[in-house]
C-alpha atoms as a PDB file:
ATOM      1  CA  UNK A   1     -38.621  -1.468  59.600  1.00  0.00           C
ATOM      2  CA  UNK A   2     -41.198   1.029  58.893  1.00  0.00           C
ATOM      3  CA  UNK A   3     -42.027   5.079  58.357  1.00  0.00           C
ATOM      4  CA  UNK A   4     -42.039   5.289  61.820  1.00  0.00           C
ATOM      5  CA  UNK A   5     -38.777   4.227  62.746  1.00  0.00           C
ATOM      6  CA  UNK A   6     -37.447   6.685  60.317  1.00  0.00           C
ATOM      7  CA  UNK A   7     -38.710   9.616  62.547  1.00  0.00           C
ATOM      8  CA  UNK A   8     -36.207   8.271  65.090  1.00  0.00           C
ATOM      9  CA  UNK A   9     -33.359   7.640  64.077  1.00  0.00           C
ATOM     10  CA  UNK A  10     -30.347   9.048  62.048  1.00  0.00           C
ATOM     11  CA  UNK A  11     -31.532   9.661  58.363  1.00  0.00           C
ATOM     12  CA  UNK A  12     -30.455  11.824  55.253  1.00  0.00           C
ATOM     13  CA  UNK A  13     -32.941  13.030  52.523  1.00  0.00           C
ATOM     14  CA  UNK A  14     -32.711  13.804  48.985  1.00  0.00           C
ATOM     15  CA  UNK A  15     -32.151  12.050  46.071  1.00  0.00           C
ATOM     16  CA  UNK A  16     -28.238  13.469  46.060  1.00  0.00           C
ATOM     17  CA  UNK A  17     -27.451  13.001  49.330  1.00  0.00           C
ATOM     18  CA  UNK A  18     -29.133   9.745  49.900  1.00  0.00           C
ATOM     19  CA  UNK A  19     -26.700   8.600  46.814  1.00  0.00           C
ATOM     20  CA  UNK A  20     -23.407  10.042  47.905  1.00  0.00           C
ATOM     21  CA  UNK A  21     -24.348   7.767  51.628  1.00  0.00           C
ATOM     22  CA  UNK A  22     -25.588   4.606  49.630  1.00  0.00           C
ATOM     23  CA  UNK A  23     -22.463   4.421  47.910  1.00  0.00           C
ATOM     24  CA  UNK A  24     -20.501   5.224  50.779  1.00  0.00           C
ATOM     25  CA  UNK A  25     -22.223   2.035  52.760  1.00  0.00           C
ATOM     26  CA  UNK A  26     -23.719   4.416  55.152  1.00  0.00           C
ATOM     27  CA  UNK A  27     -27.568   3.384  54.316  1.00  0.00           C
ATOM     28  CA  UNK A  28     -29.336   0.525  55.906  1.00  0.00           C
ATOM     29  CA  UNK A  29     -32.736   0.864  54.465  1.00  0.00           C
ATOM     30  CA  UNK A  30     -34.075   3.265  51.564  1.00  0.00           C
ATOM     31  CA  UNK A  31     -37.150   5.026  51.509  1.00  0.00           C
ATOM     32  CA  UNK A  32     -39.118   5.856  48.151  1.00  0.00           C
ATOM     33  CA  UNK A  33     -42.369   7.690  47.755  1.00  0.00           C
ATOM     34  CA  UNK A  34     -44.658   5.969  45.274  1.00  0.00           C
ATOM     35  CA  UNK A  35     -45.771   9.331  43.735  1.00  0.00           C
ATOM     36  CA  UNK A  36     -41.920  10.606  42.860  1.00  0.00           C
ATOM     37  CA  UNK A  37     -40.889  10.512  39.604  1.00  0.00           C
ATOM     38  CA  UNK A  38     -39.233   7.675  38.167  1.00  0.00           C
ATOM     39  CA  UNK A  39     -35.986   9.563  36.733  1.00  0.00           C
ATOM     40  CA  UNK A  40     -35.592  10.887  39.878  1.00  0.00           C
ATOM     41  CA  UNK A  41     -35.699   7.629  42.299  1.00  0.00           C
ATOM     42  CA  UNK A  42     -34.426   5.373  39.198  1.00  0.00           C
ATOM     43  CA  UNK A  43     -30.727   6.086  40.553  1.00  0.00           C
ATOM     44  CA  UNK A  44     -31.287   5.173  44.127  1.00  0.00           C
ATOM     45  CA  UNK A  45     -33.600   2.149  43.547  1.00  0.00           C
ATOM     46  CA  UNK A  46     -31.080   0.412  41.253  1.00  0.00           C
ATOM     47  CA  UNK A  47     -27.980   1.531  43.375  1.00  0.00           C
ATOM     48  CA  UNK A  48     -30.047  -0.258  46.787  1.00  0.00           C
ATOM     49  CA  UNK A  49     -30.992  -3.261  44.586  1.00  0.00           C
ATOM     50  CA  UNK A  50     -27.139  -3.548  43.394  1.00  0.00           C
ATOM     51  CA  UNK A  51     -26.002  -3.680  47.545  1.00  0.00           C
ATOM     52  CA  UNK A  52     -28.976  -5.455  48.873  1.00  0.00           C
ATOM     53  CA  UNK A  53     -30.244  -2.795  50.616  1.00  0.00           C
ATOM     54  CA  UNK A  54     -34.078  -3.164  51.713  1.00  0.00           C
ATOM     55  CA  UNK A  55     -36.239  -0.565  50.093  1.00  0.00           C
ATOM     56  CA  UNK A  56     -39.501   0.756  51.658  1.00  0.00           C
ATOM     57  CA  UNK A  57     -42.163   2.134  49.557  1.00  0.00           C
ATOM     58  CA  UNK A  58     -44.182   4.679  50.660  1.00  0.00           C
ATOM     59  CA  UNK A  59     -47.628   5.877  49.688  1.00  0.00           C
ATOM     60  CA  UNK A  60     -46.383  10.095  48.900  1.00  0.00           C
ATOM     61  CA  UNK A  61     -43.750  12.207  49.165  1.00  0.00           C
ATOM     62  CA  UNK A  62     -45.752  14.339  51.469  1.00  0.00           C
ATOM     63  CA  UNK A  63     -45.859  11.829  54.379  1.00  0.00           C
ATOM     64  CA  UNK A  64     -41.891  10.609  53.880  1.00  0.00           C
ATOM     65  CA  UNK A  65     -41.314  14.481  54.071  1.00  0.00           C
ATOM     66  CA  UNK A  66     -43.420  14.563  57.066  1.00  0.00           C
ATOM     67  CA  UNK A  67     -42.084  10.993  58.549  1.00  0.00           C
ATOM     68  CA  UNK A  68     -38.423  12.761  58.117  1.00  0.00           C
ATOM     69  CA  UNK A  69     -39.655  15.803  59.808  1.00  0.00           C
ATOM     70  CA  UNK A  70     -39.633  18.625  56.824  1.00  0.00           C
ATOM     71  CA  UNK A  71     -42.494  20.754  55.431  1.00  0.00           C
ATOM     72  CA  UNK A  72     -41.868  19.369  52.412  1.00  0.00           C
ATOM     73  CA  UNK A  73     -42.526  16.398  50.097  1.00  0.00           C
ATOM     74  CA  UNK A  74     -39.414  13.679  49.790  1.00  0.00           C
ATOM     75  CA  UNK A  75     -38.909  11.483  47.007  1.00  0.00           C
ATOM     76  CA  UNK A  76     -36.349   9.038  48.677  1.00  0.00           C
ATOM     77  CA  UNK A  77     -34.246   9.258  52.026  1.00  0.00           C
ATOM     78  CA  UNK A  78     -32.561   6.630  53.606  1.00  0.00           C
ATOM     79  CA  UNK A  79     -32.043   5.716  57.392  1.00  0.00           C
ATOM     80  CA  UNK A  80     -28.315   5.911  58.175  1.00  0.00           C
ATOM     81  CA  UNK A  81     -26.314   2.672  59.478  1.00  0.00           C
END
């Protein structure tokens, strides 16, 4: 699983939204840009560990905004089961 399957397939972004679906079981993989602040991925990093749900790093939140097809950067979004 990489950035670039993210571009095609079903995915949510945001730090809320990415939540509400990880603790719904909706998420199979998380995505978290190295350069987001830590009290705002600190939620969804613990919540992934705490399922078992893989977590991919990525290098900014400019190319995970770009990989998930915004104009803007993305601290985390997750690639719907």
């Amino acid at each position: 699983m990489d950035l670039q399957n993210l571009k095609n397939e079903k995915k949510i972004v945001g730090t809320k939204q990415t939540t509400r679906a990880l603790k719904e079981d909706k998420v199979k993989v998380i995505f978290i840009a190295q350069d987001a602040e830590k009290h705002i991925t600190k939620n969804v990093e613990e919540l992934s560990k705490e399922k078992g749900i893989d977590i991919i790093y990525v290098e900014s939140m400019k190319e995970l905004g770009r990989a998930c097809g915004i104009q803007v950067g993305a601290a985390v979004a997750g690639m719907l089961k």
